[in-house]
PDB file of N, CA and C in Angstrom:
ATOM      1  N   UNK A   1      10.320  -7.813  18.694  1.00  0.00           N
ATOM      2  CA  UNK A   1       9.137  -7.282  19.334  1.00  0.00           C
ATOM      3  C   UNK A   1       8.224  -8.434  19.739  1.00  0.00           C
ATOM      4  N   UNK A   2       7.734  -8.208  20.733  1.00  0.00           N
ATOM      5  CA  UNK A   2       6.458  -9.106  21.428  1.00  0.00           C
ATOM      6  C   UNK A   2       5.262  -9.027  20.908  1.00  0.00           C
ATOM      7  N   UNK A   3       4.696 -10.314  20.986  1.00  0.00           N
ATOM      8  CA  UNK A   3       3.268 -10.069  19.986  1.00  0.00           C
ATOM      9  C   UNK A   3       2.073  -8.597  20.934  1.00  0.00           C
ATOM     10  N   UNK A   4       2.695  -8.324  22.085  1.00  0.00           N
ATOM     11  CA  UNK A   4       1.637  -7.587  22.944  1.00  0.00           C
ATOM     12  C   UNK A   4       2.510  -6.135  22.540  1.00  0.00           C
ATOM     13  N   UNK A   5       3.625  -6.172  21.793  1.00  0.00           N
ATOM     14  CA  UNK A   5       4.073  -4.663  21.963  1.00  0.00           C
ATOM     15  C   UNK A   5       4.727  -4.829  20.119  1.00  0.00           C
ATOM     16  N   UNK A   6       3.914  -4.240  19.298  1.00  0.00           N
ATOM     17  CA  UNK A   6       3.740  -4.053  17.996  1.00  0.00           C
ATOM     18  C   UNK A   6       4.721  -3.033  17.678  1.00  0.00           C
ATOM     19  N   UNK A   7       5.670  -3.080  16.852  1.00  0.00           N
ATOM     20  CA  UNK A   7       6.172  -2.132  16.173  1.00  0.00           C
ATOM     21  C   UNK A   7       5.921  -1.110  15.526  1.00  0.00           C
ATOM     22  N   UNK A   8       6.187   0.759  15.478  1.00  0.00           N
ATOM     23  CA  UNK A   8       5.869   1.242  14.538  1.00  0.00           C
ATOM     24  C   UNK A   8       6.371   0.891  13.008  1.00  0.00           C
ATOM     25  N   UNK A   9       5.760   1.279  12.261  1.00  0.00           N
ATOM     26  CA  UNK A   9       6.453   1.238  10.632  1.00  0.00           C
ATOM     27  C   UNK A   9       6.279   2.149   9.933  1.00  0.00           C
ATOM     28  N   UNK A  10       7.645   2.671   9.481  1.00  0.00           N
ATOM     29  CA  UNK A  10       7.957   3.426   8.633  1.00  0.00           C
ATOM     30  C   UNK A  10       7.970   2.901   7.418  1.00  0.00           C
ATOM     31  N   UNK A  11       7.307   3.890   6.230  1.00  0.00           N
ATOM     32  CA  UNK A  11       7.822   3.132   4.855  1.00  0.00           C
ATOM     33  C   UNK A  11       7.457   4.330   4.570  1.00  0.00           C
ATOM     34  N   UNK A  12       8.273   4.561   2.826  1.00  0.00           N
ATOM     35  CA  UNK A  12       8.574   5.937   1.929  1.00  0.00           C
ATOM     36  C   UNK A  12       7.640   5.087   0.825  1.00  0.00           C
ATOM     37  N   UNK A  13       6.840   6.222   0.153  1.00  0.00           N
ATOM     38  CA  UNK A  13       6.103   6.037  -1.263  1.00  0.00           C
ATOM     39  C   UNK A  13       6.289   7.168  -2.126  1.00  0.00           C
ATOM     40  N   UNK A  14       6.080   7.308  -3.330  1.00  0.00           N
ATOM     41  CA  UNK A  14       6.076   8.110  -3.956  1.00  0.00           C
ATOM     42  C   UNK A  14       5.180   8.959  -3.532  1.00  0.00           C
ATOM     43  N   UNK A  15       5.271  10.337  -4.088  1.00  0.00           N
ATOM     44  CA  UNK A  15       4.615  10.995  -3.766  1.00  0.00           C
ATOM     45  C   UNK A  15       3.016  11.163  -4.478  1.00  0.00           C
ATOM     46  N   UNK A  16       3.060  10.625  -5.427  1.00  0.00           N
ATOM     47  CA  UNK A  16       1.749   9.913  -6.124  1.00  0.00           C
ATOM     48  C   UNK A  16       0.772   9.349  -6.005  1.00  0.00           C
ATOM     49  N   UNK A  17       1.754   8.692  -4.812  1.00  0.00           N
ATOM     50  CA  UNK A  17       0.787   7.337  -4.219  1.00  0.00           C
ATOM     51  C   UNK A  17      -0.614   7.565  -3.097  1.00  0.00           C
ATOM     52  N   UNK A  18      -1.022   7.411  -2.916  1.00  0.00           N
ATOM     53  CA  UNK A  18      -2.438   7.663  -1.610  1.00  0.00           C
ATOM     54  C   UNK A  18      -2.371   6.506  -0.696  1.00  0.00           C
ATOM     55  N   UNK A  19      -2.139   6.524   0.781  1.00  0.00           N
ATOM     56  CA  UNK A  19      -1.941   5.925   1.682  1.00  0.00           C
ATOM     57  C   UNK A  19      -3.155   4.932   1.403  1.00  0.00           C
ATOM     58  N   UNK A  20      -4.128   5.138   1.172  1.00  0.00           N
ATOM     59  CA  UNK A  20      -4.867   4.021   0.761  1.00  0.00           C
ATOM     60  C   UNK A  20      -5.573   3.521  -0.228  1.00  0.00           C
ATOM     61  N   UNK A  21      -4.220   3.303  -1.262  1.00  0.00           N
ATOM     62  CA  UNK A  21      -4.584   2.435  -2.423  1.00  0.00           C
ATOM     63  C   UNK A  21      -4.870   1.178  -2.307  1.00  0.00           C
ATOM     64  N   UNK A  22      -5.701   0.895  -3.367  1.00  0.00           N
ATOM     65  CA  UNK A  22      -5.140  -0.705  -2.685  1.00  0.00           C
ATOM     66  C   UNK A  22      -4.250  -1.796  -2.592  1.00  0.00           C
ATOM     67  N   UNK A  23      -2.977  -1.574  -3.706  1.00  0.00           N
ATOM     68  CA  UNK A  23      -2.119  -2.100  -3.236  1.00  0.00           C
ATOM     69  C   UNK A  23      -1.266  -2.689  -1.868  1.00  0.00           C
ATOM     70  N   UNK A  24      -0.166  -3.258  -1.793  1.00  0.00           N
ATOM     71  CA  UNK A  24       0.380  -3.482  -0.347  1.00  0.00           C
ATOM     72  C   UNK A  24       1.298  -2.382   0.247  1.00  0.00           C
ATOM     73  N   UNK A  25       1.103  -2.401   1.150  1.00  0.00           N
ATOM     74  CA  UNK A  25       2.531  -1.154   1.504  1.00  0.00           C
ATOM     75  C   UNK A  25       4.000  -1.705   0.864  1.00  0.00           C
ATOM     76  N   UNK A  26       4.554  -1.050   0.765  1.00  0.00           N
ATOM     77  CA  UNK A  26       5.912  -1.856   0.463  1.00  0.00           C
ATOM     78  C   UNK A  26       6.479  -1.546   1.977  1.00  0.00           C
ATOM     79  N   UNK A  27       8.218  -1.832   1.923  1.00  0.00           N
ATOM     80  CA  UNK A  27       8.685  -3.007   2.972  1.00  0.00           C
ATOM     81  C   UNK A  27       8.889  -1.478   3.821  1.00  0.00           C
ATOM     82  N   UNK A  28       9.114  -2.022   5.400  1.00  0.00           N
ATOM     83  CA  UNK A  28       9.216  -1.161   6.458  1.00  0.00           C
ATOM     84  C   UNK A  28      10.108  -1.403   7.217  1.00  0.00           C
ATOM     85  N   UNK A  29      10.712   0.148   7.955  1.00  0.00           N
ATOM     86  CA  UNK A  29      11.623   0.394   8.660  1.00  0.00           C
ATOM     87  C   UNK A  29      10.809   0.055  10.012  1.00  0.00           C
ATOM     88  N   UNK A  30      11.435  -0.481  11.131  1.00  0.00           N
ATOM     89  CA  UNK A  30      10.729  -0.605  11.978  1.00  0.00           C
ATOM     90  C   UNK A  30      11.375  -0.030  13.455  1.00  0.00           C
ATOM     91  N   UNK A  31      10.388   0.434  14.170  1.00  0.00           N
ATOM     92  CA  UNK A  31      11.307   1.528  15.484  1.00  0.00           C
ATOM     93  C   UNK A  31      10.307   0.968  16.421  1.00  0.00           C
ATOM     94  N   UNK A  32      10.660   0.862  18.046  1.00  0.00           N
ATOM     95  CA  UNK A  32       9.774   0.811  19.255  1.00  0.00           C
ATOM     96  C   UNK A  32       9.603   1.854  19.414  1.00  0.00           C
ATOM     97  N   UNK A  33       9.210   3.524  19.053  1.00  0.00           N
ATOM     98  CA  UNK A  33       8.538   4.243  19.150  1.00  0.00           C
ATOM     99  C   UNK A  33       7.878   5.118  18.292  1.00  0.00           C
ATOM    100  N   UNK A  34       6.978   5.884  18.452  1.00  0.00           N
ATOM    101  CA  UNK A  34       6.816   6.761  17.171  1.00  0.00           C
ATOM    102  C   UNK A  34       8.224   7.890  17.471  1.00  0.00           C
ATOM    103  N   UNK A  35       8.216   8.005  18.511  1.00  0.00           N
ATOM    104  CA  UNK A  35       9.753   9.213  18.277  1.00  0.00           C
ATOM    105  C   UNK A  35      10.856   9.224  17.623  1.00  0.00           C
ATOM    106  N   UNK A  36      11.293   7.968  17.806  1.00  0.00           N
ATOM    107  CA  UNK A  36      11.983   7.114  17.283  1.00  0.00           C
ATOM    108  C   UNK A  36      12.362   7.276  15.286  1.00  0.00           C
ATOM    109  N   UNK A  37      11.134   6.949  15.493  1.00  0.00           N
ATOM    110  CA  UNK A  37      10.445   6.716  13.770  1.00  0.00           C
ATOM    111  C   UNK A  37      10.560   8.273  12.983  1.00  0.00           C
ATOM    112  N   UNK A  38       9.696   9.122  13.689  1.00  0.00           N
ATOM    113  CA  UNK A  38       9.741  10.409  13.213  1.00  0.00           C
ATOM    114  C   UNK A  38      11.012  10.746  13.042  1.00  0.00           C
ATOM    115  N   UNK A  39      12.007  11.064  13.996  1.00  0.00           N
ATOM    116  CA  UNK A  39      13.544  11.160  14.012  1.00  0.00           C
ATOM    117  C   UNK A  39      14.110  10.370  12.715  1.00  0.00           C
ATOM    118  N   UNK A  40      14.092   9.269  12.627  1.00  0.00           N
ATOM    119  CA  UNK A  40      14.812   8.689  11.419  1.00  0.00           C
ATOM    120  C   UNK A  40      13.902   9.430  10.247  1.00  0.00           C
ATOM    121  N   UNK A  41      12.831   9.860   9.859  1.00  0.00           N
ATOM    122  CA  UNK A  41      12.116   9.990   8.808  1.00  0.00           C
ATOM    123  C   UNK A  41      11.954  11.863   8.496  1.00  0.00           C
ATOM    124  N   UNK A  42      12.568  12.462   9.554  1.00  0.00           N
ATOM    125  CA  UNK A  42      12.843  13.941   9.338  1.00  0.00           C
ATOM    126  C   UNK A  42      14.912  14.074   9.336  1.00  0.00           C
ATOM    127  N   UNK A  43      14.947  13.056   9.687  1.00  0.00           N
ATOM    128  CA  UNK A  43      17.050  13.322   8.810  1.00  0.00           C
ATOM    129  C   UNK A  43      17.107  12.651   8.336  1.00  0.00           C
ATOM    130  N   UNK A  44      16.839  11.962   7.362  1.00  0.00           N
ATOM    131  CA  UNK A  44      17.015  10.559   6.644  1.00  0.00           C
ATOM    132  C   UNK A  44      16.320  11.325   5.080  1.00  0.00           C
ATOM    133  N   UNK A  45      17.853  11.222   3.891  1.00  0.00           N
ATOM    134  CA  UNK A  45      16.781  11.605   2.603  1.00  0.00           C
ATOM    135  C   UNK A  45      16.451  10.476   1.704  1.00  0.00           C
ATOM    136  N   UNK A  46      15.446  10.273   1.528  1.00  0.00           N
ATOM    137  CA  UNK A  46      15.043   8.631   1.062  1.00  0.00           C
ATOM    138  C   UNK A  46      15.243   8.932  -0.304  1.00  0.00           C
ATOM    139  N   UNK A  47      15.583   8.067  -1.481  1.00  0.00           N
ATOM    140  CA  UNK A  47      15.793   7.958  -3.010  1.00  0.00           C
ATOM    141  C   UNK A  47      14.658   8.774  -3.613  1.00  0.00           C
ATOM    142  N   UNK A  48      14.418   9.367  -4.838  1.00  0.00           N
ATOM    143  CA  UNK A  48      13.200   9.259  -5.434  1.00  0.00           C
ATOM    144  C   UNK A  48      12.396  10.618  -4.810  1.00  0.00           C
ATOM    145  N   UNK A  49      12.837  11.468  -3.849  1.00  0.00           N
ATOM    146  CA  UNK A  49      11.861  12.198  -3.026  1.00  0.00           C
ATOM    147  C   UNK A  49      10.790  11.516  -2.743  1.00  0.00           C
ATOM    148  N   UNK A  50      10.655  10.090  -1.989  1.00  0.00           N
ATOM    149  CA  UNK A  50       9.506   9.415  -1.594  1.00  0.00           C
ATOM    150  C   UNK A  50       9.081  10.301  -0.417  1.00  0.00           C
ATOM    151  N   UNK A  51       7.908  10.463  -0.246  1.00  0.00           N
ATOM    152  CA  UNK A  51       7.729  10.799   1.353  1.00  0.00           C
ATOM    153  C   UNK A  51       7.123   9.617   2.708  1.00  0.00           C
ATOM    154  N   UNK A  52       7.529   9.974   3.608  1.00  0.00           N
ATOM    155  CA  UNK A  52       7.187   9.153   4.664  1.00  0.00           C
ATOM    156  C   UNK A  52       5.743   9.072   5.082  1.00  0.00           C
ATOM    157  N   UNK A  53       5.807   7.812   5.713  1.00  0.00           N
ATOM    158  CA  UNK A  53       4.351   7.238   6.315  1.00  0.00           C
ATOM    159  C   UNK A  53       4.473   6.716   7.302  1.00  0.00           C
ATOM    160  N   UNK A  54       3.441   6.848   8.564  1.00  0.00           N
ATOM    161  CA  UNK A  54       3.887   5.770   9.725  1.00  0.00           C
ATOM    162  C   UNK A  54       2.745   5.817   9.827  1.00  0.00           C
ATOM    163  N   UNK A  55       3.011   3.931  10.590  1.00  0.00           N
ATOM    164  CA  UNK A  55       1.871   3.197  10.934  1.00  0.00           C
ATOM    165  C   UNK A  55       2.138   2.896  12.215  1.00  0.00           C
ATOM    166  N   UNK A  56       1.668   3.664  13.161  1.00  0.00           N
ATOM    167  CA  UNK A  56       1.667   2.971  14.527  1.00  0.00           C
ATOM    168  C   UNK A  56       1.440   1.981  15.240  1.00  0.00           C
ATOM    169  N   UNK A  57       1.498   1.035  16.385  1.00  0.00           N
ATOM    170  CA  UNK A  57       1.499  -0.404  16.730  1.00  0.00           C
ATOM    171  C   UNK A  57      -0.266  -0.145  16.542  1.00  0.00           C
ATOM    172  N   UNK A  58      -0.977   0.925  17.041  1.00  0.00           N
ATOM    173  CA  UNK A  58      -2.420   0.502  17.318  1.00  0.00           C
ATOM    174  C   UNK A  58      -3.411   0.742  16.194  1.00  0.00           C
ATOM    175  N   UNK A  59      -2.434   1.057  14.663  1.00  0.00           N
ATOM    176  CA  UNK A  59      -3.116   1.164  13.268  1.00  0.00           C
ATOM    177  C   UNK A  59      -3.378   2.682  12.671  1.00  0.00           C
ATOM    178  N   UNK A  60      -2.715   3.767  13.909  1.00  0.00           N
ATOM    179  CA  UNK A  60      -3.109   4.892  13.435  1.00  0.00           C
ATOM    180  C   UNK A  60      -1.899   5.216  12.383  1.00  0.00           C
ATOM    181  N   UNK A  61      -2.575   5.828  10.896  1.00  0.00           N
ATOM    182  CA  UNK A  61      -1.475   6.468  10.038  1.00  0.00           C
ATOM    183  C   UNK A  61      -1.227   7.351  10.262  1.00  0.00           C
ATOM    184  N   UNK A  62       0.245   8.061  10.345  1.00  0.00           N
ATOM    185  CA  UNK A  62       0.173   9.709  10.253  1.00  0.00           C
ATOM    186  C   UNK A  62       0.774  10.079   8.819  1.00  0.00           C
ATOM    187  N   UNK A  63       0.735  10.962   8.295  1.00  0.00           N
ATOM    188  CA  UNK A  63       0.930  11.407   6.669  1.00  0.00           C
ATOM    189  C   UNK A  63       1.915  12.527   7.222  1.00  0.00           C
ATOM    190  N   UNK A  64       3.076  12.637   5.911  1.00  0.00           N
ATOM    191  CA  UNK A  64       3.729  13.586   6.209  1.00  0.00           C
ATOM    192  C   UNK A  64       3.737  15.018   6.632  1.00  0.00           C
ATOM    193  N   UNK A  65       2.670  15.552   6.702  1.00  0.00           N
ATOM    194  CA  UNK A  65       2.230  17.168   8.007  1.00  0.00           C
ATOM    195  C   UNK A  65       2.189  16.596   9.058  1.00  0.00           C
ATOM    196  N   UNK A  66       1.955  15.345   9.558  1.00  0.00           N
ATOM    197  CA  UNK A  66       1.707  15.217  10.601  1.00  0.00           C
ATOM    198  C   UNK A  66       3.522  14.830  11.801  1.00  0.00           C
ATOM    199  N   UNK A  67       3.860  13.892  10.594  1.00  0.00           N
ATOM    200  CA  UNK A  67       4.870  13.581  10.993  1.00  0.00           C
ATOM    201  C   UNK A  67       6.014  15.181  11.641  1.00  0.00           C
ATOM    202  N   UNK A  68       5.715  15.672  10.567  1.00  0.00           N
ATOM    203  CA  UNK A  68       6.904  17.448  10.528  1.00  0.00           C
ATOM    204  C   UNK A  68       6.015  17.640  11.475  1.00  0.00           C
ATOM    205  N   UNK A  69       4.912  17.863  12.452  1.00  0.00           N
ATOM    206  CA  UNK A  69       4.138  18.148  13.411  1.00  0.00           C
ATOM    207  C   UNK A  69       4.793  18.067  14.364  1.00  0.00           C
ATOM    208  N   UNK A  70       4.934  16.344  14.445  1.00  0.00           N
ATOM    209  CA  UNK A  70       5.828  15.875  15.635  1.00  0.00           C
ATOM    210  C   UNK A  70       6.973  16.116  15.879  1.00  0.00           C
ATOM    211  N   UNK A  71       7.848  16.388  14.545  1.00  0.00           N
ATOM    212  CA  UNK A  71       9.367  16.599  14.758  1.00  0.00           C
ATOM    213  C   UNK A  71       9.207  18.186  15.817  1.00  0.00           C
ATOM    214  N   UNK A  72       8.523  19.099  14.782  1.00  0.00           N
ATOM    215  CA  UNK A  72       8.246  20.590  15.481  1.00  0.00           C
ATOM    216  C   UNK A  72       8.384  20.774  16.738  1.00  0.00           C
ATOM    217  N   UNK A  73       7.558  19.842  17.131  1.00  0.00           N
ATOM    218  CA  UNK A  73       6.955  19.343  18.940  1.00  0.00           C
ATOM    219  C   UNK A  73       7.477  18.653  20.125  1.00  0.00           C
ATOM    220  N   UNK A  74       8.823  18.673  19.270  1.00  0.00           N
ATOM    221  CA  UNK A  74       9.553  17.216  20.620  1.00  0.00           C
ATOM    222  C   UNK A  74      10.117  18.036  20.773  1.00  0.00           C
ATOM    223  N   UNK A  75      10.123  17.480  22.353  1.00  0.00           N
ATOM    224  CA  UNK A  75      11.651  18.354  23.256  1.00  0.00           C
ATOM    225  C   UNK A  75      13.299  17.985  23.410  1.00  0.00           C
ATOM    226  N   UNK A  76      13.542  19.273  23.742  1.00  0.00           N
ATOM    227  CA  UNK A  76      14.846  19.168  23.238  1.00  0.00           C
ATOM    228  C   UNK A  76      15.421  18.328  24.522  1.00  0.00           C
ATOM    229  N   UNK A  77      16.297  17.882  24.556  1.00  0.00           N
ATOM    230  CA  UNK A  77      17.044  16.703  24.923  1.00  0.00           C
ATOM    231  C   UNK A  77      17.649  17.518  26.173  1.00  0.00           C
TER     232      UNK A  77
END
């Protein structure tokens, strides 16, 4: 990726966890889109029942309702 075109990031946390603790995120899957991202993170079963998080290139988080939002919402192919 180009420093002008930022990657989304995916990463799984426990379900415990609060997107903004203060700890670090741990490590991330990375996609050039949010569609992209959502897709891997609604068929993909991560260890642990972690749930998903994305961080978009321009800093917005979405939390998992939001994410199942988007899957809901995309068109079919």
């Amino acid at each position: 990726m180009t420093p002008d075109h930022e990657p989304v990031r995916l990463q799984y946390w426990p379900p415990s966890h609060a997107v903004d603790a203060p700890d670090g995120w741990p490590d991330s899957y990375e996609f050039g889109t949010v569609e992209d991202a959502v897709a891997f993170a609604m068929t993909q079963s991560p260890a642990n029942r972690e749930l998903a998080w994305l961080r978009t290139a321009d800093g917005q988080i979405l939390k998992p309702p939001q994410i199942r939002r988007l899957w809901e919402l995309r068109q079919p192919d």
